[in-house]
C-alpha atoms as a PDB file:
ATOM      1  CA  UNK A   1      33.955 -56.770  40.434  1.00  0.00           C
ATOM      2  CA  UNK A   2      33.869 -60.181  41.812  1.00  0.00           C
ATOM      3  CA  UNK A   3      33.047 -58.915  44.814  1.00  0.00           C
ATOM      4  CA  UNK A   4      29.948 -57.233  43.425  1.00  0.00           C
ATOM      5  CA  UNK A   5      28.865 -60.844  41.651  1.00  0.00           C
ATOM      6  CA  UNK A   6      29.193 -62.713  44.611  1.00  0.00           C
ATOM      7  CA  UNK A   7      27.019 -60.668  46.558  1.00  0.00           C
ATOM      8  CA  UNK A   8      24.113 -60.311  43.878  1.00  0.00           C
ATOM      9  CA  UNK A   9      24.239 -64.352  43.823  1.00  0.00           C
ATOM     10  CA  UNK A  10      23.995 -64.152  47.666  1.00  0.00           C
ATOM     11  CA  UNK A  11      21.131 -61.840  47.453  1.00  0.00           C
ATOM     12  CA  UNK A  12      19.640 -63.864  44.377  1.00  0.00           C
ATOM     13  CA  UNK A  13      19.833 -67.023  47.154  1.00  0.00           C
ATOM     14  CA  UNK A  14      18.504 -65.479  49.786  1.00  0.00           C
ATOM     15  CA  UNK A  15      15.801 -63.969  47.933  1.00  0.00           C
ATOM     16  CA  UNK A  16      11.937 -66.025  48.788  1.00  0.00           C
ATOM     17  CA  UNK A  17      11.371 -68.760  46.022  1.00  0.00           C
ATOM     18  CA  UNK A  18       8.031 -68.154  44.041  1.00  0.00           C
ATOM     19  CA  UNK A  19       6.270 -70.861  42.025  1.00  0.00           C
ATOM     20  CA  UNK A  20       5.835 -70.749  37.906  1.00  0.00           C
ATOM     21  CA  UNK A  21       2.457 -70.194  39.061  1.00  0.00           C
ATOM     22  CA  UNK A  22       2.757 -66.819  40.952  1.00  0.00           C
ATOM     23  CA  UNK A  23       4.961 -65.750  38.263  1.00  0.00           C
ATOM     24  CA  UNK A  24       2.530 -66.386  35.955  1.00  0.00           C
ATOM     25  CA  UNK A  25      -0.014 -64.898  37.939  1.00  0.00           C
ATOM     26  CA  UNK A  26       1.829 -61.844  38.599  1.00  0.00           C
ATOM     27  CA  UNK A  27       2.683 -61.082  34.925  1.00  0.00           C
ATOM     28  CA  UNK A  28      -0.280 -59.885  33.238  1.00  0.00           C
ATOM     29  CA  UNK A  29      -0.556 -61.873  30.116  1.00  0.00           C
ATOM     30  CA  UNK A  30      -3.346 -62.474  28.635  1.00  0.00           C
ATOM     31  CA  UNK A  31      -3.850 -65.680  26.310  1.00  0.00           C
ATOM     32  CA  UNK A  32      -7.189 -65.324  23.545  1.00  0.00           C
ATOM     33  CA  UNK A  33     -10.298 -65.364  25.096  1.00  0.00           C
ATOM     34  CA  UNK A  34      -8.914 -64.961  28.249  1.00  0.00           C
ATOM     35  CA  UNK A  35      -9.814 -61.929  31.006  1.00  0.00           C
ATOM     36  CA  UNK A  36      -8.873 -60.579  34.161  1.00  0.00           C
ATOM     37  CA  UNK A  37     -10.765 -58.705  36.609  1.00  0.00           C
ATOM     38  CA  UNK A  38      -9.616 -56.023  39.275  1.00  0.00           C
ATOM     39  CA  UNK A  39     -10.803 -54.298  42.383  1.00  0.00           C
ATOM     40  CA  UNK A  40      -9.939 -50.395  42.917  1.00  0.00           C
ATOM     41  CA  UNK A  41     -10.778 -48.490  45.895  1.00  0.00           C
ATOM     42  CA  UNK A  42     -11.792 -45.298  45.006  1.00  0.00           C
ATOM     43  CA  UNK A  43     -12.244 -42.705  47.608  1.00  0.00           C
ATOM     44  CA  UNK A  44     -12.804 -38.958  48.779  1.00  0.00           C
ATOM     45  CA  UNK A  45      -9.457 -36.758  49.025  1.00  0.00           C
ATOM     46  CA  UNK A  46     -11.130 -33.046  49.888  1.00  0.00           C
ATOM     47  CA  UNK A  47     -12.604 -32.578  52.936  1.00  0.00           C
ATOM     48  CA  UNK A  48     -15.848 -31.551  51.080  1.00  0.00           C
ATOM     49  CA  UNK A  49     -16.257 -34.691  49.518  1.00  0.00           C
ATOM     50  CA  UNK A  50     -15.327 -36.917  52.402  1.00  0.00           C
ATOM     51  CA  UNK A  51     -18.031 -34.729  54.439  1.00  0.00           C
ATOM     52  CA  UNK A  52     -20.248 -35.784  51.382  1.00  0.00           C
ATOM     53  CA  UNK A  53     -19.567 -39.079  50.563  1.00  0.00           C
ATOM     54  CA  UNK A  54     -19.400 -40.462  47.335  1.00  0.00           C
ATOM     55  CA  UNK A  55     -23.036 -40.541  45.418  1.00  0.00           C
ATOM     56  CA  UNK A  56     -25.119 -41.657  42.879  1.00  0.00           C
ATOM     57  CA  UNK A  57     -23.862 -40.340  39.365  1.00  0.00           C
ATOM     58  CA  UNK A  58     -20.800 -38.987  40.333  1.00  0.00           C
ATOM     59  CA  UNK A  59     -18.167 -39.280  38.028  1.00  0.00           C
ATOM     60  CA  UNK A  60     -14.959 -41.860  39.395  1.00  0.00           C
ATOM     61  CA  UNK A  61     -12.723 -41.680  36.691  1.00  0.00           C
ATOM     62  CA  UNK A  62     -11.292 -43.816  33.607  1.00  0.00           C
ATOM     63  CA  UNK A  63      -9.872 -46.955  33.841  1.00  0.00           C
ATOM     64  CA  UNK A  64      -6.298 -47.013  31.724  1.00  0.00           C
ATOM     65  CA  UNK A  65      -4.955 -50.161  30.616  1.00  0.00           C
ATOM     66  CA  UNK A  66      -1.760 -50.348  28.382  1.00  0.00           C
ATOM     67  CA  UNK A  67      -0.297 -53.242  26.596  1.00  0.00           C
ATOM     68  CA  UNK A  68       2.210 -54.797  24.596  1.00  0.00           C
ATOM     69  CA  UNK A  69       2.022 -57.595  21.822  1.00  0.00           C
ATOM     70  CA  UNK A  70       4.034 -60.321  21.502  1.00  0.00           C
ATOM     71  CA  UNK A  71       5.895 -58.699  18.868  1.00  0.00           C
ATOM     72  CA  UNK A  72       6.463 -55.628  20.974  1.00  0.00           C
ATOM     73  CA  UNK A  73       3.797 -53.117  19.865  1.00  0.00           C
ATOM     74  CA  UNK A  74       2.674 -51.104  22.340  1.00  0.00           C
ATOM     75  CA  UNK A  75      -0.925 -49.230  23.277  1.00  0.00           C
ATOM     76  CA  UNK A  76      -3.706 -48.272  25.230  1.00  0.00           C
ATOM     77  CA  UNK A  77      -6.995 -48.410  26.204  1.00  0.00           C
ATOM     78  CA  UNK A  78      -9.128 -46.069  27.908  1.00  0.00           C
ATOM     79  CA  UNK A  79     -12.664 -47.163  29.314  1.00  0.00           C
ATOM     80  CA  UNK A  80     -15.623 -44.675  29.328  1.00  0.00           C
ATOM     81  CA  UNK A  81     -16.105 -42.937  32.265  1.00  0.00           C
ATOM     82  CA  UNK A  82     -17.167 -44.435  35.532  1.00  0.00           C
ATOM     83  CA  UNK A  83     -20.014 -42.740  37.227  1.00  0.00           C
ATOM     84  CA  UNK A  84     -21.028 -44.077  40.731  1.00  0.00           C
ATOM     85  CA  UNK A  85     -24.337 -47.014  40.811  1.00  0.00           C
ATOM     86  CA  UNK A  86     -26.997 -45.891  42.509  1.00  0.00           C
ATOM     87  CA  UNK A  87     -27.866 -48.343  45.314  1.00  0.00           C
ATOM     88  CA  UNK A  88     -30.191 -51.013  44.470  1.00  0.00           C
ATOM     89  CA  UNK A  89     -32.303 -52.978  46.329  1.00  0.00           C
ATOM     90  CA  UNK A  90     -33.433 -56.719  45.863  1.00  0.00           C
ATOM     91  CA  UNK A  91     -37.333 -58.271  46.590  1.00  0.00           C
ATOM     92  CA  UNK A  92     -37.894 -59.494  49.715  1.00  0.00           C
ATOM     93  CA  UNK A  93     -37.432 -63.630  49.994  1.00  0.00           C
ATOM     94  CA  UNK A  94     -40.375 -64.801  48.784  1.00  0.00           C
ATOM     95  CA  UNK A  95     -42.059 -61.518  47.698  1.00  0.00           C
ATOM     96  CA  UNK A  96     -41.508 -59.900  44.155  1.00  0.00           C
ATOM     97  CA  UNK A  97     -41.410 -56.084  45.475  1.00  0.00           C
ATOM     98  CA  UNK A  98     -39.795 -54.244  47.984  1.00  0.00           C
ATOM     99  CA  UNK A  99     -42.945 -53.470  49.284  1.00  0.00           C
ATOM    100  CA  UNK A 100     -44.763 -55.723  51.547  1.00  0.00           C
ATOM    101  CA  UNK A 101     -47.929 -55.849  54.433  1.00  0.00           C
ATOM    102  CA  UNK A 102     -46.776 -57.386  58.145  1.00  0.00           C
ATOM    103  CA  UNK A 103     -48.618 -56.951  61.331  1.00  0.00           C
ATOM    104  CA  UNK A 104     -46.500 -56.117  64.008  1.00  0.00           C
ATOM    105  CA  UNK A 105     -47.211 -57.124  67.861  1.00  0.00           C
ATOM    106  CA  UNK A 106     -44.919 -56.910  70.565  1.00  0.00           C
ATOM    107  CA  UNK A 107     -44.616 -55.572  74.349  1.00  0.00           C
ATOM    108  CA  UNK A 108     -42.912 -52.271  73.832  1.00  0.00           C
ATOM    109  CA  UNK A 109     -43.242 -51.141  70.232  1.00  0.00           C
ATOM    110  CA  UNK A 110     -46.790 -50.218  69.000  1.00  0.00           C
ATOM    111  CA  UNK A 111     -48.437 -52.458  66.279  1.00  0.00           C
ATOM    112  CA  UNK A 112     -48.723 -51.431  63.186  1.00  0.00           C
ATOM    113  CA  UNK A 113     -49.350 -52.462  59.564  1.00  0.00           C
ATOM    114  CA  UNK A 114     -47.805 -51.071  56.401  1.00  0.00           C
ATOM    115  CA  UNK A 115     -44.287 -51.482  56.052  1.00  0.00           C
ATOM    116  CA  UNK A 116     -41.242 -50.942  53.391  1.00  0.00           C
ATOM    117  CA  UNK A 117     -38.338 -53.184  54.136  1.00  0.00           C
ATOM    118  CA  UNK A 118     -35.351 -52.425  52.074  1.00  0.00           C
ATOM    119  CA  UNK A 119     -32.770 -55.127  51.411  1.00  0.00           C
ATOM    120  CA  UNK A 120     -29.426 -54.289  49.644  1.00  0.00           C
ATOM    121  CA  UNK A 121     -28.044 -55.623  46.985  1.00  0.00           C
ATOM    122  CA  UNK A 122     -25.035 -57.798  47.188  1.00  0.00           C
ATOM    123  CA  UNK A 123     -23.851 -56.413  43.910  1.00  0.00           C
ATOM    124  CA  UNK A 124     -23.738 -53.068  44.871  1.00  0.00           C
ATOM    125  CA  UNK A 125     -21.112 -52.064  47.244  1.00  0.00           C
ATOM    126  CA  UNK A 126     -19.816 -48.495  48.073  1.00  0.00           C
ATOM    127  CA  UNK A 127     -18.757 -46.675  51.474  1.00  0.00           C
ATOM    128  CA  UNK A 128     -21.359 -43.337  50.642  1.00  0.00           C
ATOM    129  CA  UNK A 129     -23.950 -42.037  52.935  1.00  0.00           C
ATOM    130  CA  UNK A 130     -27.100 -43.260  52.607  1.00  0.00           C
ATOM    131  CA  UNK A 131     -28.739 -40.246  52.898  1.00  0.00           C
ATOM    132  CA  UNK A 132     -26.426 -38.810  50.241  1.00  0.00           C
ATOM    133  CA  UNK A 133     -27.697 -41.436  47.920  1.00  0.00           C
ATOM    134  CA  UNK A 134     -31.140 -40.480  48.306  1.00  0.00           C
ATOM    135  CA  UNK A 135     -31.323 -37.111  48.332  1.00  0.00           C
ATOM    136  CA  UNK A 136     -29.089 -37.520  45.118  1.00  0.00           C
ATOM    137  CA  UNK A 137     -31.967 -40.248  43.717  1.00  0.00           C
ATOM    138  CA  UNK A 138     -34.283 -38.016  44.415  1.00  0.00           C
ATOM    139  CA  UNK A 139     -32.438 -34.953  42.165  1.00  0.00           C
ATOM    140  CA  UNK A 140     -32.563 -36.878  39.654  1.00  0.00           C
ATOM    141  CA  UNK A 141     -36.167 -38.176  39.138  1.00  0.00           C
ATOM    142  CA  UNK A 142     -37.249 -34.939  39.775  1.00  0.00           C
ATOM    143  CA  UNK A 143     -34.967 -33.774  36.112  1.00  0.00           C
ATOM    144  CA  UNK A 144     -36.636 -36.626  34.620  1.00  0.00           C
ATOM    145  CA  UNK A 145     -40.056 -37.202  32.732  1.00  0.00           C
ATOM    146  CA  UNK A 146     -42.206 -39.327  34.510  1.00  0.00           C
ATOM    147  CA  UNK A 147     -42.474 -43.088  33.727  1.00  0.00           C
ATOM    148  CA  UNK A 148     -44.993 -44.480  35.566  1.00  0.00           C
ATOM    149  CA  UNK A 149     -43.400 -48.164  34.308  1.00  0.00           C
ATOM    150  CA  UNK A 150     -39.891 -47.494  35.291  1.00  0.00           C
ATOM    151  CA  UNK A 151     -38.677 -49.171  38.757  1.00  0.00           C
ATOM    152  CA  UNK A 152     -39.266 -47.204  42.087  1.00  0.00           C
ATOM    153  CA  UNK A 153     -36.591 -44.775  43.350  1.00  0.00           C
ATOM    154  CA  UNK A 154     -34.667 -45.218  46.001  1.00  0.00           C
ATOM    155  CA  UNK A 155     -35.992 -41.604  47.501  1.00  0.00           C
ATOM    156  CA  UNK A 156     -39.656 -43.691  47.356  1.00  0.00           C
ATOM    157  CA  UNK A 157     -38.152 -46.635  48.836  1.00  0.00           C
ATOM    158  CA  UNK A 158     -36.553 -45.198  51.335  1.00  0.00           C
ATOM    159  CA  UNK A 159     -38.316 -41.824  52.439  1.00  0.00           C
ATOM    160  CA  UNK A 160     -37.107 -41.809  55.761  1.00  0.00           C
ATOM    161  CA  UNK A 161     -33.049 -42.793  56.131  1.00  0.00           C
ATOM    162  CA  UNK A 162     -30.851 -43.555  59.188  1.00  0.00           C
ATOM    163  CA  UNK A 163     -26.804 -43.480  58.723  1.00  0.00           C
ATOM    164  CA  UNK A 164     -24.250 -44.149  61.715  1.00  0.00           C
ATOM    165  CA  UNK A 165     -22.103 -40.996  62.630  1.00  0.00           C
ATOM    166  CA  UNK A 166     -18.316 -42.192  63.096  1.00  0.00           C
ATOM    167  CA  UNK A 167     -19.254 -45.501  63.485  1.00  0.00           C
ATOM    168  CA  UNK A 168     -16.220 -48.127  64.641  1.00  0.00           C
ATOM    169  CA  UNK A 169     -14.771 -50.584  63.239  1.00  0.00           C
ATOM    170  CA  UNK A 170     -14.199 -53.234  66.062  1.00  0.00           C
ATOM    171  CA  UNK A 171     -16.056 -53.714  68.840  1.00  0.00           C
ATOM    172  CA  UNK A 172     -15.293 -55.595  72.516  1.00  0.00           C
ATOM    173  CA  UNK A 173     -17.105 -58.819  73.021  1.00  0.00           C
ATOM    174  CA  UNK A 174     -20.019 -58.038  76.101  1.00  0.00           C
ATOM    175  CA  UNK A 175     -18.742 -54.194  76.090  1.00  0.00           C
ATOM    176  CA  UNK A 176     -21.199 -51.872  75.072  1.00  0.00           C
ATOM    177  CA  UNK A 177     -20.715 -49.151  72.945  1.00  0.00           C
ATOM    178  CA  UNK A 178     -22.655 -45.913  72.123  1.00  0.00           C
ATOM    179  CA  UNK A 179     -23.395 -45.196  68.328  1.00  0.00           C
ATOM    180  CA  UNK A 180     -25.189 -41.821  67.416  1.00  0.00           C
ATOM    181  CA  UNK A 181     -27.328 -42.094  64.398  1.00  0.00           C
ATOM    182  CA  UNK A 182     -28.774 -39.472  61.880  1.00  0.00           C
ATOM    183  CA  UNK A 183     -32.366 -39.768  60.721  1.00  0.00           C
ATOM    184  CA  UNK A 184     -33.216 -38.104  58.142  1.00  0.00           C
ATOM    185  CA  UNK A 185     -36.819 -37.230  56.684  1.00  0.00           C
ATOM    186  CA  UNK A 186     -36.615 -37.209  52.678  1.00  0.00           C
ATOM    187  CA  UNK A 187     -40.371 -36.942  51.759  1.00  0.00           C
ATOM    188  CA  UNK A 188     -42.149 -33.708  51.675  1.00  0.00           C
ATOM    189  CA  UNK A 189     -44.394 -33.656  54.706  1.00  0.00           C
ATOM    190  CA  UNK A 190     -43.552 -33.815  58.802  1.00  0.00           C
ATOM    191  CA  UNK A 191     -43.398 -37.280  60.726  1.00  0.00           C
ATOM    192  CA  UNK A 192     -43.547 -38.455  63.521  1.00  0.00           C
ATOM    193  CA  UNK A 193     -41.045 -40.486  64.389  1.00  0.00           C
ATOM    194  CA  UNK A 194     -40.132 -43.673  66.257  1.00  0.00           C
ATOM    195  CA  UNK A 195     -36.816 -45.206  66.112  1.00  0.00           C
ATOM    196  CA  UNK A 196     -37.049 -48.968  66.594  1.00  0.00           C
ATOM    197  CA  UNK A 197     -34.139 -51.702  67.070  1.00  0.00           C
ATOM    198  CA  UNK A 198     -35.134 -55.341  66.563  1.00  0.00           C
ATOM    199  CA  UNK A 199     -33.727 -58.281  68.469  1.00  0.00           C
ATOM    200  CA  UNK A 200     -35.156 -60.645  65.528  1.00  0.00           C
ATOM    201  CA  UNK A 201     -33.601 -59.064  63.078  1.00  0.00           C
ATOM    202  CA  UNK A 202     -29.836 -58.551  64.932  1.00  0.00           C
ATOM    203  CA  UNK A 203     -26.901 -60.946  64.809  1.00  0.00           C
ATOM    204  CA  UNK A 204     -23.820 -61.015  67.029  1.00  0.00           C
ATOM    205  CA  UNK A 205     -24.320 -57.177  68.018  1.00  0.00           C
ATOM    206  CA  UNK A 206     -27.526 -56.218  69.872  1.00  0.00           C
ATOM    207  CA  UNK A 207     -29.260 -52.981  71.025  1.00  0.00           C
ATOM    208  CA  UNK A 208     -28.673 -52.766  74.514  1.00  0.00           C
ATOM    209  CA  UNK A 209     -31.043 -50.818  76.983  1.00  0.00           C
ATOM    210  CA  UNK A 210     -34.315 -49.348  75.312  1.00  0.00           C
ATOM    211  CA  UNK A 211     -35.450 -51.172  72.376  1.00  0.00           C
ATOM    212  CA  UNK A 212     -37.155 -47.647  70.454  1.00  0.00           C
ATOM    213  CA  UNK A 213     -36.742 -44.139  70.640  1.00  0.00           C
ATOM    214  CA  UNK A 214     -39.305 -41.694  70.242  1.00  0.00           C
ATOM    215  CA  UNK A 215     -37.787 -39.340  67.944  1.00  0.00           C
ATOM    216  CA  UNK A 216     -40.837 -36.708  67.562  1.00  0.00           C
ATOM    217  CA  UNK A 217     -41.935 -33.998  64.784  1.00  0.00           C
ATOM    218  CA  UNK A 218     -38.895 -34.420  61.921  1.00  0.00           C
ATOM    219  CA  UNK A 219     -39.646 -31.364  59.514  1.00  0.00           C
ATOM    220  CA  UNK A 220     -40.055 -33.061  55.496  1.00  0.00           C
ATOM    221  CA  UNK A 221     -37.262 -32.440  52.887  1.00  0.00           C
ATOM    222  CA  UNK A 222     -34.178 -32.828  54.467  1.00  0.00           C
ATOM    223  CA  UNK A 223     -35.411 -32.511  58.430  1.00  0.00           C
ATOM    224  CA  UNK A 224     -33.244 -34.978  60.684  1.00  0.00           C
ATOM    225  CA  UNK A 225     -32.395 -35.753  64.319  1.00  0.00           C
ATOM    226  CA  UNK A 226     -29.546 -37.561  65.908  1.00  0.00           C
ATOM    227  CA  UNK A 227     -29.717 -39.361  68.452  1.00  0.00           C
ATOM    228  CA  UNK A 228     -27.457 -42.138  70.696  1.00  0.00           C
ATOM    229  CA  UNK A 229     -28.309 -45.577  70.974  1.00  0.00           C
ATOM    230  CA  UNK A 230     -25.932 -48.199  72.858  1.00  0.00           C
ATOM    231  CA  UNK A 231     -25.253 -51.627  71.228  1.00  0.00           C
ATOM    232  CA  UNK A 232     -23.055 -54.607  72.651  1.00  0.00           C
ATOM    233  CA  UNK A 233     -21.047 -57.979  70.888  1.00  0.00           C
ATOM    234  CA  UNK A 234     -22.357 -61.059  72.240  1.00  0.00           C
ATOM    235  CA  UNK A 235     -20.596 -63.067  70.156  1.00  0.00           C
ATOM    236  CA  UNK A 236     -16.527 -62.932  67.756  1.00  0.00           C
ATOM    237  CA  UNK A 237     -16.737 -62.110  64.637  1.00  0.00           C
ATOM    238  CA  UNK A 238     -17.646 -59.973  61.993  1.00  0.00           C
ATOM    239  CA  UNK A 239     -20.959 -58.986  61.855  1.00  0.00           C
ATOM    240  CA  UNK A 240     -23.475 -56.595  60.389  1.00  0.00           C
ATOM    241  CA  UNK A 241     -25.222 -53.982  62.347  1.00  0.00           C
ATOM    242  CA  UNK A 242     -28.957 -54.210  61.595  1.00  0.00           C
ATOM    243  CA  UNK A 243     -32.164 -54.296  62.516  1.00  0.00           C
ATOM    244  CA  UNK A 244     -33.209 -50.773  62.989  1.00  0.00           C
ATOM    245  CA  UNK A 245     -35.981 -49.357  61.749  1.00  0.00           C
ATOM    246  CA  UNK A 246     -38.356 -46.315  61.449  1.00  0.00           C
ATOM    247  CA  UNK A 247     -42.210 -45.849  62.362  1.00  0.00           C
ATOM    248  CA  UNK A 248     -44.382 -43.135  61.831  1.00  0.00           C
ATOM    249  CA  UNK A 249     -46.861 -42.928  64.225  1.00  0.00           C
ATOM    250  CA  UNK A 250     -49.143 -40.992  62.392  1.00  0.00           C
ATOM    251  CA  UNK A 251     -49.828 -43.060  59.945  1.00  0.00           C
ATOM    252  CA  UNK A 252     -48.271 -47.159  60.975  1.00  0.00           C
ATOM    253  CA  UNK A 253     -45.925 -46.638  58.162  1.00  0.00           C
ATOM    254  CA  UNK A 254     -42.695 -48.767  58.904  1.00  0.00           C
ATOM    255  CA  UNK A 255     -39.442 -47.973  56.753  1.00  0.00           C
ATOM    256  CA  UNK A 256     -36.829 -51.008  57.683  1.00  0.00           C
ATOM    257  CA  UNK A 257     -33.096 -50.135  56.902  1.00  0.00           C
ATOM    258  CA  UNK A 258     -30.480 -51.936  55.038  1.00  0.00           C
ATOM    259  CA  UNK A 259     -27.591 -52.703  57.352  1.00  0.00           C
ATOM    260  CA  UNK A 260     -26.072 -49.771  58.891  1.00  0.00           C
ATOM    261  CA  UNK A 261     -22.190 -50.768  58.355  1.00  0.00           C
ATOM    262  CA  UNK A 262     -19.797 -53.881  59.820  1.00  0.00           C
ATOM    263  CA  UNK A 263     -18.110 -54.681  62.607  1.00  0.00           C
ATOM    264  CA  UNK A 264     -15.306 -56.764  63.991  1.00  0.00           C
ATOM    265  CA  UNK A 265     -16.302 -58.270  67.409  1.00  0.00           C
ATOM    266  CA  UNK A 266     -12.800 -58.586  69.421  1.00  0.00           C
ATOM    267  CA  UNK A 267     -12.278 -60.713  72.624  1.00  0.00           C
ATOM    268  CA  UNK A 268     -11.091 -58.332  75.439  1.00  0.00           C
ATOM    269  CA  UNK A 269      -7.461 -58.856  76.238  1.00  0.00           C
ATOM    270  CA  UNK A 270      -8.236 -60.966  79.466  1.00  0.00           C
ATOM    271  CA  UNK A 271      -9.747 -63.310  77.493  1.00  0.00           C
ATOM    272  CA  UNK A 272      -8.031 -63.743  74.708  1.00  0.00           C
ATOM    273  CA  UNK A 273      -4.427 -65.047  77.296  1.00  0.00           C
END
């Protein structure tokens, strides 16, 4: 038995010090007036919903909390059900809609005039497809009245979406990399299509080769294309990939996307020694 004493004290020693504040932190009380917040990760077990993504109005689940009083009562709490945000998109800096008129000139895109830029919210995060989220936007104006006052959907913001197939997570500084890319035509007539890549509007990774694709005829509801685009680190970091956007050549219309996911630029190995 002493034996067995001596060596819990040993492993009592031996075991890392924490502060009163860790402690603290890692107990869960809750003084009056006082509130915690947490961050789950909720994602797609089945292989039909990870080929889906998570979307607008899907349900996520309950959060449970249980607790116990000072004098030892016990309970729970159970929040009402969380259905997935659709994805919402902030004015322009220094416009008040989504919506705004450029004129567009350079040496190897065509100029044109009416153009949607999109810019995500930064209170909005989630890891579904883009194109998920719109066609799932879409479903649901369409079960709705109309409201002629109500805020634009994002199927009207974004008619025309482009989402990165597999796309990686880290990326070699001055390596390029190929990326294939799904566009896909959500409004109900044919466009055609230009795929565009904007050195003005990319940080740390860049398009390299061909700055625009011509992408053709993409038939309306639901008609898409892939196609491969190669894009290089020029500087470490983390970065956003960005910049791309859509024309219609038909009619000038531009549709500019939100960024297309991140990326960790790495130094090769021979640099990094």
């Amino acid at each position: 038995n002493n034996n067995n004493n001596n060596d819990k004290d040993n492993n009592n020693i031996n075991a890392p010090r924490r502060s009163a504040l860790d402690l603290y932190d890692s107990s869960g009380r809750l003084e009056p007036g006082d509130s915690h917040r947490y961050l789950f990760s909720v994602k797609a077990h089945s292989a039909a919903a990870s080929l889906r993504g998570i979307a607008y109005g899907d349900e996520l689940g309950q959060a449970v909390i249980t607790y116990r009083k000072a004098m030892g009562e016990s309970g729970t709490l159970y929040s009402s059900t969380v259905v997935c945000p659709p994805t919402s998109f902030r004015p322009i800096e220094g416009s008040t809609a989504a919506d705004t008129t450029t004129t567009t000139t350079t040496s190897d895109v065509p100029t044109s005039t009416s153009t949607t830029i999109a810019t995500p919210s930064k209170f909005v995060t989630h890891k579904s497809g883009l194109s998920v989220d719109v066609a799932a936007a879409s479903a649901q104006r369409s079960s709705l009245p109309a409201n002629p006052t109500a805020p634009r959907s994002l199927d009207e913001l974004l008619p025309i979406t482009i989402e990165p197939i597999d796309p990686p997570a880290t990326l070699l500084l001055s390596h390029p990399r190929k990326l294939t890319v799904l566009i896909v035509n959500h409004s109900d007539r044919a466009m055609n299509l230009q795929l565009q890549m904007r050195l003005s509007h990319m940080t740390g990774v860049v398009v390299c080769g061909s700055s625009f694709l011509t992408l053709g005829e993409v038939p309306p509801r639901g008609g898409s294309c892939a196609v491969e685009v190669r894009l290089v680190a020029l500087v470490a970091g983390l970065f956003e990939v960005k910049g791309f956007y859509v024309v219609d050549l038909t009619t000038g219309m531009e549709v500019g996307m939100p960024s297309l996911f991140e990326v960790f630029v790495e130094l090769p190995e021979e640099m990094g020694e």
